[in-house]
C-alpha atoms as a PDB file:
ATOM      1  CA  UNK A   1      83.538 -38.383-168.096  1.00  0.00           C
ATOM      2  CA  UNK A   2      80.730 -40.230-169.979  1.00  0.00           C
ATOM      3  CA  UNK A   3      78.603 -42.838-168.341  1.00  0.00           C
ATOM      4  CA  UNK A   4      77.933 -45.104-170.940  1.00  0.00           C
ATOM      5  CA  UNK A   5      74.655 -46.207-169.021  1.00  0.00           C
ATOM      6  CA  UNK A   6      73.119 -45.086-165.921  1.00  0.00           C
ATOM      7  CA  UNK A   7      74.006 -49.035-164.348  1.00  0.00           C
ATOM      8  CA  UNK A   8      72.339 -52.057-163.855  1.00  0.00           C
ATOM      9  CA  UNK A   9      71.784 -53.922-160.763  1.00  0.00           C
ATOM     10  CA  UNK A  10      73.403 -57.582-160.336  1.00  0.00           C
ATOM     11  CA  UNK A  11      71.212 -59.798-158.993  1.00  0.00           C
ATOM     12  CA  UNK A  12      73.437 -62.690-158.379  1.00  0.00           C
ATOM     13  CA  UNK A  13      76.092 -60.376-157.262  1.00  0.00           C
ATOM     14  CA  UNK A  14      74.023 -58.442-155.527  1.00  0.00           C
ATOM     15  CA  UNK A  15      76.128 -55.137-156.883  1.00  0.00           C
ATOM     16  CA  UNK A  16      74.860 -52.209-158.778  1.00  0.00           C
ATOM     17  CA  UNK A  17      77.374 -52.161-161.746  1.00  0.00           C
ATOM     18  CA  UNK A  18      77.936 -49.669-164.745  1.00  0.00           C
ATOM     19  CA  UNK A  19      80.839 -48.117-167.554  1.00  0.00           C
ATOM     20  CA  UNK A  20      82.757 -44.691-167.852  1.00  0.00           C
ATOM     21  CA  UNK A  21      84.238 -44.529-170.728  1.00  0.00           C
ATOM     22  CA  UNK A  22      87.686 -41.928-171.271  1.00  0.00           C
ATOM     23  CA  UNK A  23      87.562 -39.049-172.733  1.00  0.00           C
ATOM     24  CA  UNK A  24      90.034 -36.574-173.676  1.00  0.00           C
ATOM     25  CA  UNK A  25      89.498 -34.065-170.770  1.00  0.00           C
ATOM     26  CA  UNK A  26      90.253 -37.100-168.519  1.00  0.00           C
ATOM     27  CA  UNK A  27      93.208 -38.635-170.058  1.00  0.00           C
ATOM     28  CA  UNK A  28      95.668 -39.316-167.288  1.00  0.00           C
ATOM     29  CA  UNK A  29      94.382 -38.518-164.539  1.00  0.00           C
ATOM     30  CA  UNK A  30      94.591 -41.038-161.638  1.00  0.00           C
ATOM     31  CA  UNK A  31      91.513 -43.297-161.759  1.00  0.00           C
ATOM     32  CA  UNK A  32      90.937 -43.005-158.028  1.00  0.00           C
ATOM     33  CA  UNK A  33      90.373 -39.422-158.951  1.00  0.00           C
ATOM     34  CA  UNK A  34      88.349 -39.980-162.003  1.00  0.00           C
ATOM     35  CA  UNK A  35      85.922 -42.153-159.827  1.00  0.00           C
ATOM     36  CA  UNK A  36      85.512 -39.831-157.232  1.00  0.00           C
ATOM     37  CA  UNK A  37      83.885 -37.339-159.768  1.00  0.00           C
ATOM     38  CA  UNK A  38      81.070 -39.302-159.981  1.00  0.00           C
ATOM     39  CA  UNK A  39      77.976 -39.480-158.102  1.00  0.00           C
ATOM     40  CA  UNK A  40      77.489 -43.220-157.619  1.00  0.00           C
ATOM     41  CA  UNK A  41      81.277 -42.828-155.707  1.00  0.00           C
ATOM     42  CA  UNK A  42      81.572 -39.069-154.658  1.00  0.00           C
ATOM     43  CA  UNK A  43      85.033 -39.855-152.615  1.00  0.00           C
ATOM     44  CA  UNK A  44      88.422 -40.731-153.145  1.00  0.00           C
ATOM     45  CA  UNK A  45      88.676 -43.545-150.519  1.00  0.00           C
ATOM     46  CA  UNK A  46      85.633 -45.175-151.421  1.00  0.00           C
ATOM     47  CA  UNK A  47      87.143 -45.781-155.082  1.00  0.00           C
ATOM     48  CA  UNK A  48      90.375 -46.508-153.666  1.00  0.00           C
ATOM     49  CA  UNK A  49      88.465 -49.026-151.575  1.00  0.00           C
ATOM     50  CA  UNK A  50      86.632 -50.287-154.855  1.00  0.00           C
ATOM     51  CA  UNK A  51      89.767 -51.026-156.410  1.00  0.00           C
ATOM     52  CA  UNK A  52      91.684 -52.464-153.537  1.00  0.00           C
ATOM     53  CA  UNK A  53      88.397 -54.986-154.062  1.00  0.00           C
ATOM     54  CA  UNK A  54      89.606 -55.373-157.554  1.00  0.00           C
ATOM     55  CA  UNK A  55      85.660 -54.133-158.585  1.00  0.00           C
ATOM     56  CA  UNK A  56      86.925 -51.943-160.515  1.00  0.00           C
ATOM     57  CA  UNK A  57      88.573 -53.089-164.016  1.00  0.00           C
ATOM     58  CA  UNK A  58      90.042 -50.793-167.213  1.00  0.00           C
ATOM     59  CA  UNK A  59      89.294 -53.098-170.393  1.00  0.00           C
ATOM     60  CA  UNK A  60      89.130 -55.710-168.467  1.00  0.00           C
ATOM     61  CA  UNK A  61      91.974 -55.321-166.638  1.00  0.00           C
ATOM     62  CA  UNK A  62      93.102 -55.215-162.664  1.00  0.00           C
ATOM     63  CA  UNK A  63      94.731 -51.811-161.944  1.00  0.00           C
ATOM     64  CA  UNK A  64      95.678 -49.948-158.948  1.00  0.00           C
ATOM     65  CA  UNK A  65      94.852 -46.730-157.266  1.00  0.00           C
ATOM     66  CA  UNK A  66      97.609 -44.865-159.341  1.00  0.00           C
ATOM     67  CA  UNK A  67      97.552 -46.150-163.028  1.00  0.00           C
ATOM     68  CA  UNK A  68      96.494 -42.856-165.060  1.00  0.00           C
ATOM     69  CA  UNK A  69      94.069 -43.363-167.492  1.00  0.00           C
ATOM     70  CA  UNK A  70      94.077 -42.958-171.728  1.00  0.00           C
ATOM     71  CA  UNK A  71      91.270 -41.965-174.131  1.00  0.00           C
ATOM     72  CA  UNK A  72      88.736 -44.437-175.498  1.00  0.00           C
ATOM     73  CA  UNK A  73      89.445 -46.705-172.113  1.00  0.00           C
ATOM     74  CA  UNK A  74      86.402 -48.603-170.605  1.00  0.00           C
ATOM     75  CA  UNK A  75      86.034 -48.302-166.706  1.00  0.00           C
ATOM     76  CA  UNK A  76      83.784 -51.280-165.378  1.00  0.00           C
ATOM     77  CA  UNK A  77      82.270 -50.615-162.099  1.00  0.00           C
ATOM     78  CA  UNK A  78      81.084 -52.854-159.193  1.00  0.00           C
ATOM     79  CA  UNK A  79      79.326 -51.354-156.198  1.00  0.00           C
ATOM     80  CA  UNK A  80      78.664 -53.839-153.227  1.00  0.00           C
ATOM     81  CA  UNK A  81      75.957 -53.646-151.182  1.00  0.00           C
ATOM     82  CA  UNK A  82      76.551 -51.514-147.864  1.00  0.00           C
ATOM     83  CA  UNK A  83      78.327 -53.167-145.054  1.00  0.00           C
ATOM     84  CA  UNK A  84      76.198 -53.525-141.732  1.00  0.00           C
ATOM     85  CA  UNK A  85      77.532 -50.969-139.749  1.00  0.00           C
ATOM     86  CA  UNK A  86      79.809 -52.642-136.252  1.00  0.00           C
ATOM     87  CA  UNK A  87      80.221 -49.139-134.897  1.00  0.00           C
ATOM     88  CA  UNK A  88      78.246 -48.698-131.690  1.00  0.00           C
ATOM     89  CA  UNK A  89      76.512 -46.025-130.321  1.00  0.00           C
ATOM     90  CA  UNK A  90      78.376 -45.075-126.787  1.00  0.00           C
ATOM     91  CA  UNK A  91      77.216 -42.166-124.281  1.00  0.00           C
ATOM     92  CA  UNK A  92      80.199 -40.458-124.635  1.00  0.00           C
ATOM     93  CA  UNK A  93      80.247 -36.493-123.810  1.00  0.00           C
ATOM     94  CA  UNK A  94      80.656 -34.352-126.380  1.00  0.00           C
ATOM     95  CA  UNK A  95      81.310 -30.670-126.498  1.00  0.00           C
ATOM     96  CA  UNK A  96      79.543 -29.458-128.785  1.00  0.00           C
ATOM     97  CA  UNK A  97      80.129 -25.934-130.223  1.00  0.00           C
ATOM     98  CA  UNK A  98      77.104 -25.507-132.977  1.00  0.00           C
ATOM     99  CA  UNK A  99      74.254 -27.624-134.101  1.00  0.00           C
ATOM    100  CA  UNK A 100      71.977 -27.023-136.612  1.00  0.00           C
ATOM    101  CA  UNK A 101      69.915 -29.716-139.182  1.00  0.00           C
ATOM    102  CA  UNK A 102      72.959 -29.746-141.469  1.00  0.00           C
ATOM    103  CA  UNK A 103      76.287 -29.723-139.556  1.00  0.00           C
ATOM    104  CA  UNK A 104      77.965 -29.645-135.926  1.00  0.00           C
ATOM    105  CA  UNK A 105      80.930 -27.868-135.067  1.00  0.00           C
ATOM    106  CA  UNK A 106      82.302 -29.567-132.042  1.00  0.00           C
ATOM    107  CA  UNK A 107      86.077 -29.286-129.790  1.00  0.00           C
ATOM    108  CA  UNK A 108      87.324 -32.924-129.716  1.00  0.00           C
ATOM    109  CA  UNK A 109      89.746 -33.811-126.406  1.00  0.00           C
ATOM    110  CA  UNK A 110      93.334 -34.746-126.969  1.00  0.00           C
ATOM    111  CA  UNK A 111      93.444 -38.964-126.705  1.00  0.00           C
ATOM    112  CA  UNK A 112      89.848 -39.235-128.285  1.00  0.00           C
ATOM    113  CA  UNK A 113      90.220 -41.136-132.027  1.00  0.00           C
ATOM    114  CA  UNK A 114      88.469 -39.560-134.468  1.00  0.00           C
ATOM    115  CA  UNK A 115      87.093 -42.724-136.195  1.00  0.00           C
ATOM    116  CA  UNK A 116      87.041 -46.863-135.385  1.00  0.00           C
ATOM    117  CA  UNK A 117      90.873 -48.109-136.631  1.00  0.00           C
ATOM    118  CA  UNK A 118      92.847 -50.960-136.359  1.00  0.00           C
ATOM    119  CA  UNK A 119      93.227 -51.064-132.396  1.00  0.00           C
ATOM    120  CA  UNK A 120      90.798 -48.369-131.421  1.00  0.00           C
ATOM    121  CA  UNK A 121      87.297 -50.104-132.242  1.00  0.00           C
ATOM    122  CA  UNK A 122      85.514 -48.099-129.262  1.00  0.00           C
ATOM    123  CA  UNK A 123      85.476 -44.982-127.391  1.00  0.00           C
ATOM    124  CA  UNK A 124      85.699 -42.836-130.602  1.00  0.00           C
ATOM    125  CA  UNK A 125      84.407 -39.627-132.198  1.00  0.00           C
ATOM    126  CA  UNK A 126      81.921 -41.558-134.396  1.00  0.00           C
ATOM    127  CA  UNK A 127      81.063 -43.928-131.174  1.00  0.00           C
ATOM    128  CA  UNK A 128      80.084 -40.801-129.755  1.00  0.00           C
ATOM    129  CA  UNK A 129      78.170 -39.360-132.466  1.00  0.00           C
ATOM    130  CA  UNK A 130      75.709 -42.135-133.179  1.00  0.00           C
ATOM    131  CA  UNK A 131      74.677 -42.048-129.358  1.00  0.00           C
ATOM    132  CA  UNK A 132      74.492 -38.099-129.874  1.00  0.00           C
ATOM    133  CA  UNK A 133      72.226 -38.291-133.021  1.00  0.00           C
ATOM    134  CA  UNK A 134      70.905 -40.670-135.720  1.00  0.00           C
ATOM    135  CA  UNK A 135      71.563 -37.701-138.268  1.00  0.00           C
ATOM    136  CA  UNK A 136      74.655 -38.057-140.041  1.00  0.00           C
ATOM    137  CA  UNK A 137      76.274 -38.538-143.583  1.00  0.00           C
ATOM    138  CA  UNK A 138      76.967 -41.856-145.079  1.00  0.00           C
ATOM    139  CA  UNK A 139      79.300 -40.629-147.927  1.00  0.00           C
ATOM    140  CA  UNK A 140      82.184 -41.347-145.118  1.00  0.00           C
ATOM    141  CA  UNK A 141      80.752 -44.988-145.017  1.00  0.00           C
ATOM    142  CA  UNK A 142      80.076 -46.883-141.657  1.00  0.00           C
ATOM    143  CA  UNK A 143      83.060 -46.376-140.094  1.00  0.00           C
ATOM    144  CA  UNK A 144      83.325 -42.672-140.561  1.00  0.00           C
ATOM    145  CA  UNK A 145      79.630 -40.804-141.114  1.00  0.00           C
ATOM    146  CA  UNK A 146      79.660 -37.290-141.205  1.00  0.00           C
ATOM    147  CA  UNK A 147      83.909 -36.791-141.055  1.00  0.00           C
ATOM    148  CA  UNK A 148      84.868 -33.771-143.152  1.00  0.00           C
ATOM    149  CA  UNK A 149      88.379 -33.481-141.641  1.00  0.00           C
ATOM    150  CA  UNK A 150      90.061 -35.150-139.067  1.00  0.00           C
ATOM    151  CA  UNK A 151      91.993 -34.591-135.425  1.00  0.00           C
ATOM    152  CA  UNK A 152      95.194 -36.483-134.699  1.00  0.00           C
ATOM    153  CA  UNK A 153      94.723 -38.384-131.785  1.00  0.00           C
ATOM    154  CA  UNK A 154      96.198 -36.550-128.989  1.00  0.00           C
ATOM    155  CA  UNK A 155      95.790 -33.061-131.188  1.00  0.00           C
ATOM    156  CA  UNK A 156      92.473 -31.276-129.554  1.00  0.00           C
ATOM    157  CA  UNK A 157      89.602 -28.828-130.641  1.00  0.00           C
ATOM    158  CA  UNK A 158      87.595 -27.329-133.432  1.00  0.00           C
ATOM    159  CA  UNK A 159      85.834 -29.995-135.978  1.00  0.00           C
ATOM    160  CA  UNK A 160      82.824 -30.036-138.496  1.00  0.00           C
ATOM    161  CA  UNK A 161      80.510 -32.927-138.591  1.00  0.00           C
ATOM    162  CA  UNK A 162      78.224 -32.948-141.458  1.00  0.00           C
ATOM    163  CA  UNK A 163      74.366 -34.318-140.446  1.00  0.00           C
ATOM    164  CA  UNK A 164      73.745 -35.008-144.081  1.00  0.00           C
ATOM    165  CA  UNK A 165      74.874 -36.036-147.433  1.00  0.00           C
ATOM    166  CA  UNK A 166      74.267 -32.302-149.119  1.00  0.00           C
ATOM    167  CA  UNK A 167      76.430 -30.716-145.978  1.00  0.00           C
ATOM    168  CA  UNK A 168      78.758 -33.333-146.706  1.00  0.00           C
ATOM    169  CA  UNK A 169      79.326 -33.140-150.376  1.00  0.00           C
ATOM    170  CA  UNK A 170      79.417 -29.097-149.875  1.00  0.00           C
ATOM    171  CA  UNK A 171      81.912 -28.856-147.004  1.00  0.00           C
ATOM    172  CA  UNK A 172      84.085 -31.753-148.541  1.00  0.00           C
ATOM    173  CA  UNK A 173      84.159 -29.216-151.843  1.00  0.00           C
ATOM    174  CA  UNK A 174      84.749 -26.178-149.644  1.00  0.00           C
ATOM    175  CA  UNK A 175      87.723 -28.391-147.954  1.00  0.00           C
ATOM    176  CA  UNK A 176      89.349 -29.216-151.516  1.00  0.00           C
ATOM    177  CA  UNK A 177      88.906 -25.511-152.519  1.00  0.00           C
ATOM    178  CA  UNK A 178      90.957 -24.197-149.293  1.00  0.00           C
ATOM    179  CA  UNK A 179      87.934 -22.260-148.326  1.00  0.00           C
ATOM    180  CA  UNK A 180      87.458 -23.571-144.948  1.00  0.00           C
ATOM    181  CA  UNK A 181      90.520 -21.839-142.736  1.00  0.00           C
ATOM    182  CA  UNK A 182      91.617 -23.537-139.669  1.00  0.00           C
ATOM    183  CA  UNK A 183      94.214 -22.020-137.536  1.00  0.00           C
ATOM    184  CA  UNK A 184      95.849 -24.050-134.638  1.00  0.00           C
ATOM    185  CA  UNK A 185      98.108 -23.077-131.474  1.00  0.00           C
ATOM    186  CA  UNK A 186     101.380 -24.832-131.033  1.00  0.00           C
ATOM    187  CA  UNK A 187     104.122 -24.328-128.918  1.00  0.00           C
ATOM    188  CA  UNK A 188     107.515 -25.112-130.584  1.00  0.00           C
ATOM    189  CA  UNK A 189     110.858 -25.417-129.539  1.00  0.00           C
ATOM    190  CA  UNK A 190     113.401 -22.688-129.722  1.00  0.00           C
ATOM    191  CA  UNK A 191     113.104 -18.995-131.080  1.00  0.00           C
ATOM    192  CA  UNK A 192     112.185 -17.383-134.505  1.00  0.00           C
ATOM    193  CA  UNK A 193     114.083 -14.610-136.161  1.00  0.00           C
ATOM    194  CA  UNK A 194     111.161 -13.832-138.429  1.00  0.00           C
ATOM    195  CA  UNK A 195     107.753 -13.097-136.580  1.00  0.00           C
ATOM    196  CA  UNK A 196     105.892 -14.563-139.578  1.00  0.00           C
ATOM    197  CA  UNK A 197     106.900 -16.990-142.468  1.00  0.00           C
ATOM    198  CA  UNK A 198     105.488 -19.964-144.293  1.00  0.00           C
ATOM    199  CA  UNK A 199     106.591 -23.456-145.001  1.00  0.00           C
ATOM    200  CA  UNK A 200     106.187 -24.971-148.561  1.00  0.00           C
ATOM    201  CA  UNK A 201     107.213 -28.572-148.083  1.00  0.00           C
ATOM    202  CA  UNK A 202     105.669 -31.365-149.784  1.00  0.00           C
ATOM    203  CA  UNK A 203     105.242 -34.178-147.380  1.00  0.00           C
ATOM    204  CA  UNK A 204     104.518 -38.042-147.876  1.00  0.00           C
ATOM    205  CA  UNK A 205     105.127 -40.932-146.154  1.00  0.00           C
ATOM    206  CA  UNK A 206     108.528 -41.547-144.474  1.00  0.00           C
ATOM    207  CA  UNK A 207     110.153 -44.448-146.675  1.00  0.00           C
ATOM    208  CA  UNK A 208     112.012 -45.830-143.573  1.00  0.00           C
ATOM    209  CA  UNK A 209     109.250 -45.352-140.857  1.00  0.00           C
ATOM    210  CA  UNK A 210     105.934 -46.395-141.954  1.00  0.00           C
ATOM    211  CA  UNK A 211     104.182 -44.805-139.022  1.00  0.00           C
ATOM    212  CA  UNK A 212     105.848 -41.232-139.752  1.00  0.00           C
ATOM    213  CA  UNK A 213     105.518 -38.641-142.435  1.00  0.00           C
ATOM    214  CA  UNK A 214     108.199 -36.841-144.080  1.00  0.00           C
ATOM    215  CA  UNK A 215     109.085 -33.732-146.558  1.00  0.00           C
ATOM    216  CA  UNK A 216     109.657 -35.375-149.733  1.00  0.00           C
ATOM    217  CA  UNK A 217     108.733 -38.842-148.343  1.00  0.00           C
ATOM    218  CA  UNK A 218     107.138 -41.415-150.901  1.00  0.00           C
ATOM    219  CA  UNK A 219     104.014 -40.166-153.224  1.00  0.00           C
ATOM    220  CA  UNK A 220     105.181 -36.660-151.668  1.00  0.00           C
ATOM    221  CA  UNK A 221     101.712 -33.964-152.125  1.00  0.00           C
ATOM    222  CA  UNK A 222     102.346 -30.568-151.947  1.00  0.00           C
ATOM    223  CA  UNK A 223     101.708 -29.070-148.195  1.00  0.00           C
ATOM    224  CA  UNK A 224     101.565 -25.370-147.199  1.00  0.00           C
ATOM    225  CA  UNK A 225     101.540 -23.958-143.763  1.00  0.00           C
ATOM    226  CA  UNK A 226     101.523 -20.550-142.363  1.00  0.00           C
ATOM    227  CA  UNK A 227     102.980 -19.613-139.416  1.00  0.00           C
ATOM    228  CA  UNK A 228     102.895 -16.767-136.858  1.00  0.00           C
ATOM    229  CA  UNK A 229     105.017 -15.849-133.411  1.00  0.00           C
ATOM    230  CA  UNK A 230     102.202 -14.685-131.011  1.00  0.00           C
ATOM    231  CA  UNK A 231     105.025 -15.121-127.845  1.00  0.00           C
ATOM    232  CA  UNK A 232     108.215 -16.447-126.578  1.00  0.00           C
ATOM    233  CA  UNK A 233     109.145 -17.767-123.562  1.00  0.00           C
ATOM    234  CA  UNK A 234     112.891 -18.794-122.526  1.00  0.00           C
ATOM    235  CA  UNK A 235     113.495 -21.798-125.483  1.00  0.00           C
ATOM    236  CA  UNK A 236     110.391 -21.959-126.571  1.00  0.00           C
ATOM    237  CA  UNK A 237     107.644 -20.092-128.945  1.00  0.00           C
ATOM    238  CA  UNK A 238     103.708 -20.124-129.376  1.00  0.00           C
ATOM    239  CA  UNK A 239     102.973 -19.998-132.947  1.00  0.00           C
ATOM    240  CA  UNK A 240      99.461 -19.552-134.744  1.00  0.00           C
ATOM    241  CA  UNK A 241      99.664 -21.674-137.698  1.00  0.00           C
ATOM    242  CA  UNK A 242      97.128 -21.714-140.607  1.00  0.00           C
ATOM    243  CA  UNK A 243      96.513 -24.786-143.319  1.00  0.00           C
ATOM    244  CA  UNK A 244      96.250 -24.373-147.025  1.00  0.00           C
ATOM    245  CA  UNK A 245      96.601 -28.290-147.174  1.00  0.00           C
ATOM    246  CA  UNK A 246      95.446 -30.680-145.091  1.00  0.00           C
ATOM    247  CA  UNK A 247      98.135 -33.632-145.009  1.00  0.00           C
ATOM    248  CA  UNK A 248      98.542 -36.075-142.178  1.00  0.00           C
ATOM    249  CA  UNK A 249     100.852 -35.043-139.202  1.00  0.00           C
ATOM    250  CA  UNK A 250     101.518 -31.955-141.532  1.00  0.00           C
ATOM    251  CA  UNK A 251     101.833 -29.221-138.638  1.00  0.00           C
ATOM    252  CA  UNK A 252     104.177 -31.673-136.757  1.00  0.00           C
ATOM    253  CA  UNK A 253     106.039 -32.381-139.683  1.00  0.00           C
ATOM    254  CA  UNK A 254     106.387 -28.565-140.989  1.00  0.00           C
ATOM    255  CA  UNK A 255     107.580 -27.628-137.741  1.00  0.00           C
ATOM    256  CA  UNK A 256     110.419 -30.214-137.269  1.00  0.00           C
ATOM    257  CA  UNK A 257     111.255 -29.676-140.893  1.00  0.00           C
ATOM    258  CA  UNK A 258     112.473 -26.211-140.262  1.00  0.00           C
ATOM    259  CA  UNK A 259     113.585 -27.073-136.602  1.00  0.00           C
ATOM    260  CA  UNK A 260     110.925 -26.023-134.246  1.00  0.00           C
ATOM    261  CA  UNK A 261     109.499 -29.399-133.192  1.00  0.00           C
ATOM    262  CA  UNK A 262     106.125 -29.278-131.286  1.00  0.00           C
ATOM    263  CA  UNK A 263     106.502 -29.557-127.927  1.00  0.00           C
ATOM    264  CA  UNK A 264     105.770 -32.972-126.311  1.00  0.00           C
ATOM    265  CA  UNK A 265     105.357 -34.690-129.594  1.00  0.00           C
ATOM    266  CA  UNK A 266     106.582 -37.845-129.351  1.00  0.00           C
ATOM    267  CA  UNK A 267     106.739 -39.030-132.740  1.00  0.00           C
ATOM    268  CA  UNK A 268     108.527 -36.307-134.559  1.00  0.00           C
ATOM    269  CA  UNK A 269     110.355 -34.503-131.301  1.00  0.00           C
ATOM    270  CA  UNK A 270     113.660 -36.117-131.819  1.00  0.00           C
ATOM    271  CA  UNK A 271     113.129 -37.994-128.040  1.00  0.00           C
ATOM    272  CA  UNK A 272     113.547 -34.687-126.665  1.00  0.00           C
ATOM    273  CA  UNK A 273     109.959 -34.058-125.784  1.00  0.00           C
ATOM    274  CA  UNK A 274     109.185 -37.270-123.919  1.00  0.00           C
ATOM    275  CA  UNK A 275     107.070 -35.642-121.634  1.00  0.00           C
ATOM    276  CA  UNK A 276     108.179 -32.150-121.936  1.00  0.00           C
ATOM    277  CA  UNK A 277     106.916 -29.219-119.674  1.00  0.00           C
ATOM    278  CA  UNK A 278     105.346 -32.088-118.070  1.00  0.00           C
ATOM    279  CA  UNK A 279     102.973 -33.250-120.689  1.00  0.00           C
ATOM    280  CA  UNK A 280     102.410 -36.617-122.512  1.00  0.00           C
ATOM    281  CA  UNK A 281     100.895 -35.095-125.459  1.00  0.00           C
ATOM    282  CA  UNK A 282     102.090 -32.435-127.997  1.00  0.00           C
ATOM    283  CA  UNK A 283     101.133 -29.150-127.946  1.00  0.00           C
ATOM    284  CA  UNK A 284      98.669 -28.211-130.792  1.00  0.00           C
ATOM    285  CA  UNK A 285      95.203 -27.557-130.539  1.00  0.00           C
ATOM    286  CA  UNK A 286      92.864 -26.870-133.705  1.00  0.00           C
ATOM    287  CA  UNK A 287      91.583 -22.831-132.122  1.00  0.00           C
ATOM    288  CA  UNK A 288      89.881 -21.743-134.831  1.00  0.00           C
ATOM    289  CA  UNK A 289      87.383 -22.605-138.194  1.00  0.00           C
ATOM    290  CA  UNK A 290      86.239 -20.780-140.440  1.00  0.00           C
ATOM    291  CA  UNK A 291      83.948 -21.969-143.290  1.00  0.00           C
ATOM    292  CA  UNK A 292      80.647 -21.188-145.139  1.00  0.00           C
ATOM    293  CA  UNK A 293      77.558 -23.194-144.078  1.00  0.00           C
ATOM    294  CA  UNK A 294      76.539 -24.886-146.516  1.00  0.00           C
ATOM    295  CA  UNK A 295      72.981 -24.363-147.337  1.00  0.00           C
ATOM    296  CA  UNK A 296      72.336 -20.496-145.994  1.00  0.00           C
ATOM    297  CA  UNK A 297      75.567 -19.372-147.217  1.00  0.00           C
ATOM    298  CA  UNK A 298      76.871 -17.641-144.145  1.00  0.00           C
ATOM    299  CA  UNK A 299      80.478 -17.242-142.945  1.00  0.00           C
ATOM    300  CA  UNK A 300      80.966 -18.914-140.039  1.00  0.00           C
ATOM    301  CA  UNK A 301      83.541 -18.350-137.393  1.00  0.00           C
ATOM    302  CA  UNK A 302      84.649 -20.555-134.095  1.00  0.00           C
ATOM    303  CA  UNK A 303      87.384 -20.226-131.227  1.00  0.00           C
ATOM    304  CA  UNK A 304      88.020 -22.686-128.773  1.00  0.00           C
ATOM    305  CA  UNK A 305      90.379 -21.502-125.986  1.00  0.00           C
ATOM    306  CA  UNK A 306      93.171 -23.890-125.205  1.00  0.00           C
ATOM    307  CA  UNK A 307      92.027 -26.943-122.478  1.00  0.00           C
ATOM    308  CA  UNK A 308      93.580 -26.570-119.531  1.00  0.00           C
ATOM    309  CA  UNK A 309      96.440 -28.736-119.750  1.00  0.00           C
ATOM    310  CA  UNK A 310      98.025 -26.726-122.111  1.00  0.00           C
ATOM    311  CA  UNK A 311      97.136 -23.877-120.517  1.00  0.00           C
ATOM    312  CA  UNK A 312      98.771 -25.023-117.626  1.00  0.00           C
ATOM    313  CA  UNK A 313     101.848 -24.765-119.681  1.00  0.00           C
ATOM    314  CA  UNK A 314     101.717 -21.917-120.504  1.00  0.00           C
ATOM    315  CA  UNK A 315     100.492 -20.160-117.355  1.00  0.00           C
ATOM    316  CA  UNK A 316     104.182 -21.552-115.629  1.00  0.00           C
ATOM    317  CA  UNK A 317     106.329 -20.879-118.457  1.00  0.00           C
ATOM    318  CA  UNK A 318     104.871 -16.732-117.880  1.00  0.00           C
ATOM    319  CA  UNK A 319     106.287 -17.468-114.368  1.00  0.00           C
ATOM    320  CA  UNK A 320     109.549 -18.825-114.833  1.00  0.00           C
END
């Protein structure tokens, strides 16, 4: 990457603009990836963002999130001003594991969205966050300061938070590297005939469902997860499983992939789990994390036993 100067700011346009220019190391890689490398972006979504905006141009030209890029090309660069953040502070409890001056390590409910979306503008983690402290990263942007990983919605426990953009840029690094371990508790349908085993199934999105992920489904990115039998009970199993990759749903998806849906997941349980064992939610909750903190270099390790209404679960499936 060269940065054929270090920018100029655009009066009229109010944007801070400046050139990258290809060079050999970088030939085709993805430019969303290219941009992320540098310091004026420092994520993938924001320069996906930049170029949904069409500010971003290769000689000259409009180009989207997945042209790869050739030596000697000329990357042209428009960064807007912020946007005034809309997200409101909201006094919403928040159990809160760890805090120090860099980072939080916090258990997030099942039903609590991690971040403001389309049709969830209040009540989420973030909300929560700004009434909890003014102290957190802006490389996630307004919407999502301080987000290293995420929760599905009605998934539960263990997150980090970063309180700064160091912590941020550090953990995000430590995230890519598959440094920071997280191990979740699920309870799956049916039983296993190995104790332990591991799925290797890329996953991407489902080309007939929009809202659902799939092995193999469109712009497919490789996904890893480990799994372990810790018990069984009648038809059903309680697995540890650990993440090399992080992909959306990718637990859920693993699991129904090799025919052990999650119980009470209602999106990949094949309408079987509709309110299975008497919940509305599936079964998975984030247990443990494991990571190094960032600035004093120590390993760091959290459990969060299971809230009760999956505990419940399991408590009358030991009875029957």
């Amino acid at each position: 990457m060269h940065l054929g100067n270090r920018g100029t700011f655009n009066e009229e346009q109010k944007t801070f603009e400046f050139s990258l220019v290809v060079e050999p190391e970088s030939s085709g890689q993805r430019i969303d990836a290219f941009l992320a490398k540098n310091p004026e972006i420092a994520s993938r979504s924001f320069a996906q963002n930049l170029i949904e905006k069409s500010l971003v141009l290769v000689d000259g030209k409009k180009i989207d999130k997945n042209y790869r890029l050739k030596v000697g090309q000329v990357i042209d660069v428009a960064i807007p001003p912020p946007e005034p953040t809309e997200v409101k502070p909201e006094a919403i409890p928040l159990d809160i594991k760890y805090e120090d001056g860099d980072l939080i390590v916090l258990s997030k409910p099942a039903g609590m969205v991690v971040h403001p979306a389309y049709g969830h503008a209040t009540g989420t983690l973030v909300n929560a966050l700004l009434a909890h402290t003014p102290e957190l990263s802006g490389i996630g942007g307004v919407v999502r300061p301080g987000i290293i990983h995420r929760l599905d919605k009605d998934t539960s426990g263990l997150m980090i938070v970063a309180k700064n953009d160091f912590s941020h840029q550090v953990l995000s690094q430590e995230l890519k590297d598959r440094k920071i371990k997280r191990t979740y508790l699920a309870l799956v349908h049916g039983r296993f005939k190995e104790r332990k085993g591991t799925v290797d199934a890329p996953i991407g999105r489902s080309p007939k469902f929009r809202q659902k992920m799939a092995v193999m489904g469109t712009a497919a990115r490789e996904a890893v997860s480990h799994y372990h039998v810790l018990a069984t009970y009648n038809n059903y199993s309680l697995v540890s499983v650990s993440l090399e990759t992080g992909r959306t749903h990718q637990i859920r998806v693993h699991m129904k992939y090799i025919n052990h849906p999650v119980v009470g997941d209602q999106l990949y349980g094949s309408g079987r789990s509709k309110r299975d064992l008497g919940l509305d939610r599936q079964f998975l909750h984030a247990y443990k994390l494991e990571f190094t903190h960032p600035r004093t270099g120590k390993r760091m390790v959290f459990e969060d036993k299971l809230p009760p209404d999956l505990q419940e679960v399991l408590d009358k499936l030991k009875r029957s």
